[in-house]
C-alpha atoms as a PDB file:
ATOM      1  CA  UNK A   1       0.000   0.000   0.000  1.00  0.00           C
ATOM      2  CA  UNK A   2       1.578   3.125  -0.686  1.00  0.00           C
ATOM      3  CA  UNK A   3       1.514   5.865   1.940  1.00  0.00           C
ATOM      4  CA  UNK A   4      -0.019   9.172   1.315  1.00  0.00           C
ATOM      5  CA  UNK A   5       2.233  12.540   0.436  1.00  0.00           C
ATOM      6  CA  UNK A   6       2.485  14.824   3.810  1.00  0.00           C
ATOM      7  CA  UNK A   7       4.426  17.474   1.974  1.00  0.00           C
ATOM      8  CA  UNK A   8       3.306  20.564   2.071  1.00  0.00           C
ATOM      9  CA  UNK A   9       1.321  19.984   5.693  1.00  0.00           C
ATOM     10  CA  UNK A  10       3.758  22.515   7.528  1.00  0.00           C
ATOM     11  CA  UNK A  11       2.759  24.856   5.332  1.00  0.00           C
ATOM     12  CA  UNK A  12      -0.800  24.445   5.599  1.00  0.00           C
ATOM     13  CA  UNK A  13      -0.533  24.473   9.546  1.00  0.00           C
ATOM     14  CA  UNK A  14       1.908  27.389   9.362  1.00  0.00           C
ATOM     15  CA  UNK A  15      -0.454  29.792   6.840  1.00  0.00           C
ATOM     16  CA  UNK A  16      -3.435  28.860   9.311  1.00  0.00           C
ATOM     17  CA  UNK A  17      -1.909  29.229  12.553  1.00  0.00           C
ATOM     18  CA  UNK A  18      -0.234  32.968  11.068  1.00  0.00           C
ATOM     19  CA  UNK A  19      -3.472  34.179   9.841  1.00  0.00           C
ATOM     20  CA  UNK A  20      -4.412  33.830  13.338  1.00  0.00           C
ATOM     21  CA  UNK A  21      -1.551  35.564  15.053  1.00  0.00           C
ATOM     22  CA  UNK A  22      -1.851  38.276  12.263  1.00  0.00           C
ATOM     23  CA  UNK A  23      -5.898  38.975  13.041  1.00  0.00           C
ATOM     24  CA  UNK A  24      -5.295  39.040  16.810  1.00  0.00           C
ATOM     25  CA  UNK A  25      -2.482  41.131  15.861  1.00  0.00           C
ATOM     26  CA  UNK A  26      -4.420  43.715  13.836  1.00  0.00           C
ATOM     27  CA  UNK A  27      -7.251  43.542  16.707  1.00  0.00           C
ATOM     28  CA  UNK A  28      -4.866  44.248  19.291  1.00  0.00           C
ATOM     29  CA  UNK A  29      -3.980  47.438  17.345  1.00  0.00           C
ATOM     30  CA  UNK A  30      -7.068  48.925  16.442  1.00  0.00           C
ATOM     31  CA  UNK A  31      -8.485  48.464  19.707  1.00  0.00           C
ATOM     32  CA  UNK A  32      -5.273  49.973  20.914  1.00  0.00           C
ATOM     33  CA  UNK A  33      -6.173  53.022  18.715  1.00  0.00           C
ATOM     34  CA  UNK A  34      -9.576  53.006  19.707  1.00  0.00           C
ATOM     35  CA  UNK A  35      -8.576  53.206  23.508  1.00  0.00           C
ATOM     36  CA  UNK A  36      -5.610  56.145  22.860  1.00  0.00           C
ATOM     37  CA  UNK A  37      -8.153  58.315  20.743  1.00  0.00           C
ATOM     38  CA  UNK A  38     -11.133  58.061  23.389  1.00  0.00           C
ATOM     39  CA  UNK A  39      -8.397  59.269  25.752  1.00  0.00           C
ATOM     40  CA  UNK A  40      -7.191  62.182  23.570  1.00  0.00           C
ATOM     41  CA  UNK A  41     -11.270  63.152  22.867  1.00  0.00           C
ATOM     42  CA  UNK A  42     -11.823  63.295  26.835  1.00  0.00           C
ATOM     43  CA  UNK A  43      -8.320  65.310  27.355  1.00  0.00           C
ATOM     44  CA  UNK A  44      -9.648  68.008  24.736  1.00  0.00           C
ATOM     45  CA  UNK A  45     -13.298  68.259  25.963  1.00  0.00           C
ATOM     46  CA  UNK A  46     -12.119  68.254  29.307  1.00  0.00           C
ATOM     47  CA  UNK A  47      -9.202  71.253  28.341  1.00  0.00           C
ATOM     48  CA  UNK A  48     -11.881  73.374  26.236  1.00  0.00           C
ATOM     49  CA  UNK A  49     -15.018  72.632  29.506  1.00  0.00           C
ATOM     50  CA  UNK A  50     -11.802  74.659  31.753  1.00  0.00           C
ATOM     51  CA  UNK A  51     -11.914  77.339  28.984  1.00  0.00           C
ATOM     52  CA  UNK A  52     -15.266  77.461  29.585  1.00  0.00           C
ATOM     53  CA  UNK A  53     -15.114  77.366  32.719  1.00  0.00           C
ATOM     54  CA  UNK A  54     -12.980  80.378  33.523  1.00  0.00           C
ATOM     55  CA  UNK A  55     -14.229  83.909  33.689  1.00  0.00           C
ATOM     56  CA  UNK A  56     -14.738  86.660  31.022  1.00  0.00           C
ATOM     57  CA  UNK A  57     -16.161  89.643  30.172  1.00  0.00           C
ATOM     58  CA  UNK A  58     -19.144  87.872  28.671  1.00  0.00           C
ATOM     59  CA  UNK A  59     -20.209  84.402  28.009  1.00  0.00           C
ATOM     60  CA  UNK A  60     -19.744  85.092  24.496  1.00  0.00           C
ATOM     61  CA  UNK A  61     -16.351  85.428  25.154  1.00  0.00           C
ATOM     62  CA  UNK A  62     -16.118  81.971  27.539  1.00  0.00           C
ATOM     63  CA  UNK A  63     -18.150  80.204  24.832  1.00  0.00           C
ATOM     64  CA  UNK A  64     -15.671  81.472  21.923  1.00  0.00           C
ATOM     65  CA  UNK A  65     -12.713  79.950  24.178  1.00  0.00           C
ATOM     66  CA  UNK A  66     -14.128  76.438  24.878  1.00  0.00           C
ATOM     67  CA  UNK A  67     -14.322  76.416  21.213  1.00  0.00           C
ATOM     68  CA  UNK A  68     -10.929  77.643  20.487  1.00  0.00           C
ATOM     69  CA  UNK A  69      -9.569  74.684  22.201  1.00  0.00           C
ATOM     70  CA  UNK A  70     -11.920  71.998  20.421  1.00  0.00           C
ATOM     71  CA  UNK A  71     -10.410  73.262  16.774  1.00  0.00           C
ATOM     72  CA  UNK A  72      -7.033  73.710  18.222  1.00  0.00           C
ATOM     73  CA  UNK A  73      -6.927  69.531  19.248  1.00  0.00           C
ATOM     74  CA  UNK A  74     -10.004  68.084  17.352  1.00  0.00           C
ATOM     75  CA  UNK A  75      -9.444  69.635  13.938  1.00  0.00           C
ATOM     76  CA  UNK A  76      -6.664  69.318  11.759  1.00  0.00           C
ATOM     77  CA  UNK A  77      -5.536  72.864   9.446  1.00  0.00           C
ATOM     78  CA  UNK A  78      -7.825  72.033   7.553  1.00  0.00           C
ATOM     79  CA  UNK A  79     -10.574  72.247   9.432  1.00  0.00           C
ATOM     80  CA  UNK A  80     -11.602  68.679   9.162  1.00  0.00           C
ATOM     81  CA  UNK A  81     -11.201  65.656  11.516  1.00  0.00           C
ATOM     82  CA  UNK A  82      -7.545  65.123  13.083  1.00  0.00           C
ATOM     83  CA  UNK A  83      -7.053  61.933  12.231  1.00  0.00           C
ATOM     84  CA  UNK A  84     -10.136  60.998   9.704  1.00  0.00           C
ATOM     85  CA  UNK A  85      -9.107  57.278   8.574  1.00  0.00           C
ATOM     86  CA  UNK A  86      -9.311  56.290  12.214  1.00  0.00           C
ATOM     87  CA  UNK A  87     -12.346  58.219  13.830  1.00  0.00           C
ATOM     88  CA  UNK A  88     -14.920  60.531  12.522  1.00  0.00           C
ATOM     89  CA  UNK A  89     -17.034  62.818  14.681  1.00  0.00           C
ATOM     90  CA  UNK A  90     -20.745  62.566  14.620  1.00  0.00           C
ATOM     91  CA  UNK A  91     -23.081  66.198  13.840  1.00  0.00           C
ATOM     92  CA  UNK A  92     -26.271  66.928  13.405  1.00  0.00           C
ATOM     93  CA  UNK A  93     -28.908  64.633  14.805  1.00  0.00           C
ATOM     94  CA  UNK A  94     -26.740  61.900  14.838  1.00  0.00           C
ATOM     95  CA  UNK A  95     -25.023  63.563  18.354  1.00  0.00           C
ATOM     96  CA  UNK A  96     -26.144  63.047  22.373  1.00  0.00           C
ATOM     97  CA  UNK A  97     -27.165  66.594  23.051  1.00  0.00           C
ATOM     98  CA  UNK A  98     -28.678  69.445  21.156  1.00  0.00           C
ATOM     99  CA  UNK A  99     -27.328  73.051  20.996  1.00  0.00           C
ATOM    100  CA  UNK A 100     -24.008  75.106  19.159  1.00  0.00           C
ATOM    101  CA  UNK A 101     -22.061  72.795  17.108  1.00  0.00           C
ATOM    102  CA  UNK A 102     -19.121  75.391  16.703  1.00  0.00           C
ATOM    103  CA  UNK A 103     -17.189  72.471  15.024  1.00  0.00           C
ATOM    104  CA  UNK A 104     -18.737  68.979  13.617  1.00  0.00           C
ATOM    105  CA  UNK A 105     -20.138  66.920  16.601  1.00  0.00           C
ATOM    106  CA  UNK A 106     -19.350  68.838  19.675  1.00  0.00           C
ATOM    107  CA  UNK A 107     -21.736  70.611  21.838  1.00  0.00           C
ATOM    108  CA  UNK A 108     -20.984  73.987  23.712  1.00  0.00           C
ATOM    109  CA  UNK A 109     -22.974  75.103  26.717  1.00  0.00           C
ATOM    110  CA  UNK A 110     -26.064  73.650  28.980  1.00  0.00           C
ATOM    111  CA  UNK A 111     -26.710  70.254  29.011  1.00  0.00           C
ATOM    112  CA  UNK A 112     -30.216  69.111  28.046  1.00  0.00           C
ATOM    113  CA  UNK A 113     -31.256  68.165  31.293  1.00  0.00           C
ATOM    114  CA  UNK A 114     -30.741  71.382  32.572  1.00  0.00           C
ATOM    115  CA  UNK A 115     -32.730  73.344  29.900  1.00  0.00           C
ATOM    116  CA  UNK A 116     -34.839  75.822  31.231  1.00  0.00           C
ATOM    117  CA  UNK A 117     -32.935  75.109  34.583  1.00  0.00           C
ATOM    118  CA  UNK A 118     -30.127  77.760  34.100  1.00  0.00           C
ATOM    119  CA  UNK A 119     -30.712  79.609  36.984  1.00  0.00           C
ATOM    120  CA  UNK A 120     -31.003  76.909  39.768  1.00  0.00           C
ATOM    121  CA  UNK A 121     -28.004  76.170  41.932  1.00  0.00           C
ATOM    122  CA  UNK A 122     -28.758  72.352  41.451  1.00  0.00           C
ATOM    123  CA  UNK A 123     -27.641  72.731  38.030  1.00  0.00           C
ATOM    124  CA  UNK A 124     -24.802  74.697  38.092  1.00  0.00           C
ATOM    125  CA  UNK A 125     -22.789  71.731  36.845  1.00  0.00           C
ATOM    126  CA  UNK A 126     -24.515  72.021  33.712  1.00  0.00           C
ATOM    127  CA  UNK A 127     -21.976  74.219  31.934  1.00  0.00           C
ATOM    128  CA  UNK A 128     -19.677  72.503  29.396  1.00  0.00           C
ATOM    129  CA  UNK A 129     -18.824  70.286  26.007  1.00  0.00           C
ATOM    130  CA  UNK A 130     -19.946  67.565  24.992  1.00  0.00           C
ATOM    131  CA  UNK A 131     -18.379  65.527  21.641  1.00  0.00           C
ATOM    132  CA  UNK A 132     -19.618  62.840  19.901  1.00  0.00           C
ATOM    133  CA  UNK A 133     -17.272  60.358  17.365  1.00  0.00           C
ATOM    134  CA  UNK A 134     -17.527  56.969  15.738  1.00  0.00           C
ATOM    135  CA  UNK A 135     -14.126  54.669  15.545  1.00  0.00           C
ATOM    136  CA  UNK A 136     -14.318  52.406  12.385  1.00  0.00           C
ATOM    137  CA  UNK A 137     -13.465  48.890  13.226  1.00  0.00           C
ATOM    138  CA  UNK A 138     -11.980  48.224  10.041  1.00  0.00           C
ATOM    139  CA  UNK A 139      -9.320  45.536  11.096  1.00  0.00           C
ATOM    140  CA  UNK A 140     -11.810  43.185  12.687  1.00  0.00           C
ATOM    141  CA  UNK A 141     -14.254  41.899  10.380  1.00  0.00           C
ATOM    142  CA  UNK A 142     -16.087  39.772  12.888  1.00  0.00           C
ATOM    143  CA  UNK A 143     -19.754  40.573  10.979  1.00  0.00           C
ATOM    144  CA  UNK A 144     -20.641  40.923   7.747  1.00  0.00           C
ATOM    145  CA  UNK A 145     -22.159  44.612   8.935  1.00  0.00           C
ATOM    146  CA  UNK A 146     -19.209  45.752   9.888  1.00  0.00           C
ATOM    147  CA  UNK A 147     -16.930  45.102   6.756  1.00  0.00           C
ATOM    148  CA  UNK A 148     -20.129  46.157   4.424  1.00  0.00           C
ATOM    149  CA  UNK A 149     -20.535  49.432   6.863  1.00  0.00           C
ATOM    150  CA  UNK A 150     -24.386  48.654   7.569  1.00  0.00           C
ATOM    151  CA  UNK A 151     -26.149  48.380   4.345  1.00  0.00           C
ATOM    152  CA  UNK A 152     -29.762  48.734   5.655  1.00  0.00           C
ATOM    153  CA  UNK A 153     -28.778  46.941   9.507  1.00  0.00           C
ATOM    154  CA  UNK A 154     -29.919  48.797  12.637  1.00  0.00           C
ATOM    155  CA  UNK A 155     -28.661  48.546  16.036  1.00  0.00           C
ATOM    156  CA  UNK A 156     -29.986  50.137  19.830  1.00  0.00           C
ATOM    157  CA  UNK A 157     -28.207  52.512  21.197  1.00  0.00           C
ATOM    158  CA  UNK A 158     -28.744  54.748  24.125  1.00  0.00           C
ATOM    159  CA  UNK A 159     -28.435  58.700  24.078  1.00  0.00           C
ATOM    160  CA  UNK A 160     -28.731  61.480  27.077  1.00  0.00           C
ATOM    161  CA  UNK A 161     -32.212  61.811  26.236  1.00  0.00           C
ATOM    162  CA  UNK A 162     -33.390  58.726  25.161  1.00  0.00           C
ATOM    163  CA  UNK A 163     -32.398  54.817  26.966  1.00  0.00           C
ATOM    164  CA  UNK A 164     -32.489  53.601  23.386  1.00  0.00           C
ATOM    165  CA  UNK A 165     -33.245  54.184  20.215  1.00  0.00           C
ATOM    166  CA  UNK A 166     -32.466  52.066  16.432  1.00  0.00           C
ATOM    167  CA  UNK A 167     -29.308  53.534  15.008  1.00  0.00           C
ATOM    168  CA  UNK A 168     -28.200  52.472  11.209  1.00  0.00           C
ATOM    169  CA  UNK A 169     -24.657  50.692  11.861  1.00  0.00           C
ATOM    170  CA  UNK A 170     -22.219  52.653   9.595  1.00  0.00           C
ATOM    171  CA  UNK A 171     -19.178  50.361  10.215  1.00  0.00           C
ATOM    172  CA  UNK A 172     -18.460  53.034  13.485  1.00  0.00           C
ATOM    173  CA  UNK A 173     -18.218  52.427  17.266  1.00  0.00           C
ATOM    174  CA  UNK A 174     -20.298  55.431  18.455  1.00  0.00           C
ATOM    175  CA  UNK A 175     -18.601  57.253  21.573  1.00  0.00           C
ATOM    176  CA  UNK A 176     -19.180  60.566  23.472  1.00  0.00           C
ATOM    177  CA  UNK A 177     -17.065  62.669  25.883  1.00  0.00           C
ATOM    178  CA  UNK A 178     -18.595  65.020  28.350  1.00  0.00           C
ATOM    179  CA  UNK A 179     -17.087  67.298  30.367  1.00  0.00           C
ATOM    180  CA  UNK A 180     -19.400  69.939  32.205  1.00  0.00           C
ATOM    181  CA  UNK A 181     -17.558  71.524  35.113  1.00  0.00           C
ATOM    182  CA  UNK A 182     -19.708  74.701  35.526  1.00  0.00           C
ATOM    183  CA  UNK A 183     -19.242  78.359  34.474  1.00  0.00           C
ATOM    184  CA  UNK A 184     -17.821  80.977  36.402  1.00  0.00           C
ATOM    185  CA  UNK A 185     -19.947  84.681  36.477  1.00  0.00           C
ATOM    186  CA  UNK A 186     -18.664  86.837  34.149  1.00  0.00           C
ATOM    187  CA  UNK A 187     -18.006  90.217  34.894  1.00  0.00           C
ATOM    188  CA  UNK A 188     -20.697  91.179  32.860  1.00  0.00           C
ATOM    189  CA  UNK A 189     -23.622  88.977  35.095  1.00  0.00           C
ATOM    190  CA  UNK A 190     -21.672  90.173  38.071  1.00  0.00           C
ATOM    191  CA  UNK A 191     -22.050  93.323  37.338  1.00  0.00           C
ATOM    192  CA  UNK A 192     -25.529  93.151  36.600  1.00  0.00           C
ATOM    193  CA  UNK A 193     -26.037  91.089  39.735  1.00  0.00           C
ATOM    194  CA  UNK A 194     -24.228  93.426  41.785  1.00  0.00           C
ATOM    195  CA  UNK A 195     -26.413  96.568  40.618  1.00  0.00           C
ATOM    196  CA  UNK A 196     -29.589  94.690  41.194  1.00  0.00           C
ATOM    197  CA  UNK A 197     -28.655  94.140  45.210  1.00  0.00           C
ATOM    198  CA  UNK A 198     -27.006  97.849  44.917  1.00  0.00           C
ATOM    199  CA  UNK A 199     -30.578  99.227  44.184  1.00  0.00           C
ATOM    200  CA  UNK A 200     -32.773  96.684  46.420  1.00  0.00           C
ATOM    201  CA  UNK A 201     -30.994  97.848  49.493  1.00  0.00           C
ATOM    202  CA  UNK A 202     -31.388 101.161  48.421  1.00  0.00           C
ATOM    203  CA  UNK A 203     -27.559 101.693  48.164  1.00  0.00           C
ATOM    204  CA  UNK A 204     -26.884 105.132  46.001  1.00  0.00           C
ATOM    205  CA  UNK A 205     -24.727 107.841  45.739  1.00  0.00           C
ATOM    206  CA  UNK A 206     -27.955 110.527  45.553  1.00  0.00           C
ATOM    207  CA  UNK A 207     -27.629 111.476  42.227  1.00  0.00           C
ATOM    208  CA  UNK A 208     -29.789 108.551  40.623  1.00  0.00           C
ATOM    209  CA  UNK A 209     -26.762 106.485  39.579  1.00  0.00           C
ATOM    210  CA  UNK A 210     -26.796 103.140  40.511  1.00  0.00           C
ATOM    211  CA  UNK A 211     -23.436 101.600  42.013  1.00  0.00           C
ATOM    212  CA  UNK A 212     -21.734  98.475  42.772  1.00  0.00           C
ATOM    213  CA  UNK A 213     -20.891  98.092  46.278  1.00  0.00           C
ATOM    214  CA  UNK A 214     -18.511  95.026  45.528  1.00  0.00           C
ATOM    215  CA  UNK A 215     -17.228  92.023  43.272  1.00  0.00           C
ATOM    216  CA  UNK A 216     -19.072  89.303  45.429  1.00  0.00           C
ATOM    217  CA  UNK A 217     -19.070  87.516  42.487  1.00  0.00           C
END
């Protein structure tokens, strides 16, 4: 009886146990990506929220620096995503929160569930940025809607508003950073504040010209 041919088994076993290695390999990095960009997204909403944060004249002016920041580490010169082939931030209806979108997927200002409740000191956390971002999965095809980006499937995902609602799957990982830390009273509101107690007291200098007593702001 003549025995069967085992050349070429080695090779067989080899190309099958590499393919392996090489997918967990290629998992291990985007995952790896994944992890590092979620970081850098919380370091700049958490930077631009302490622009906010900090007093000014107006809060125009603590608004325009909150956004400064999110161009300066979420944007690239050209205005577009930093680092687009990797993760792609998410505008329009397709973000957490409603409000200014000075750049594509962020949010600048109250959070929703403290609309309306602006002037309550239970909310004063409420002041800050929010941005939204998908991270494509590209190196781990582990479903067919993930390498074909969706094509008509829908999956559940939860928002600040809503526990869940169907999302079409565009090959992305949705994320979102927060970071509301408050607002501190601009000189403008103190001011304002600061005249209004002036004039209830009944604080005045006699000629009808309202005063500030102090910066208790």
């Amino acid at each position: 009886m003549k025995k069967k041919s085992e050349s070429g088994q080695a090779i067989i076993e080899f190309l099958i146990v590499s393919t392996l290695i090489i997918t967990l390999m290629f998992v291990f990095i985007q995952v790896a990506w994944a992890i590092a960009f979620g970081h850098y997204a919380h370091y700049a909403t958490y930077m631009a929220s302490r622009s906010m944060l900090s007093g000014g004249v107006s809060r125009t002016d603590q608004t325009d620096a909150a956004e400064e920041v999110l161009r300066a580490t979420l944007n690239n010169a050209s205005g577009n995503d930093l680092i687009k082939f990797l993760a792609r931030s998410r505008g329009g209806d397709e973000r957490d929160a409603s409000g200014p979108e000075p750049i594509t997927g962020t949010t600048v200002g109250t959070h929703p569930y403290a609309a309306g409740k602006e002037n309550s000191r239970l909310y004063s956390w409420a002041e800050g940025v929010q941005y939204n971002f998908g991270v494509k999965m590209f190196l781990i095809p582990l479903a067919s809607f993930i390498a074909k980006e969706g094509e008509g499937e829908s999956i559940q995902a939860g928002t600040a508003t809503e526990p869940a609602k169907p999302i079409e799957w565009k090959g992305y990982l949705q994320f979102t950073s927060d970071a509301f830390l408050g607002r501190e009273s601009t000189v403008d509101e103190c001011q304002r504040e600061m005249t209004r107690i002036s004039s209830s007291i009944g604080i005045n200098r006699g000629d009808g010209n309202e005063f500030i007593q102090d910066n208790g702001c």
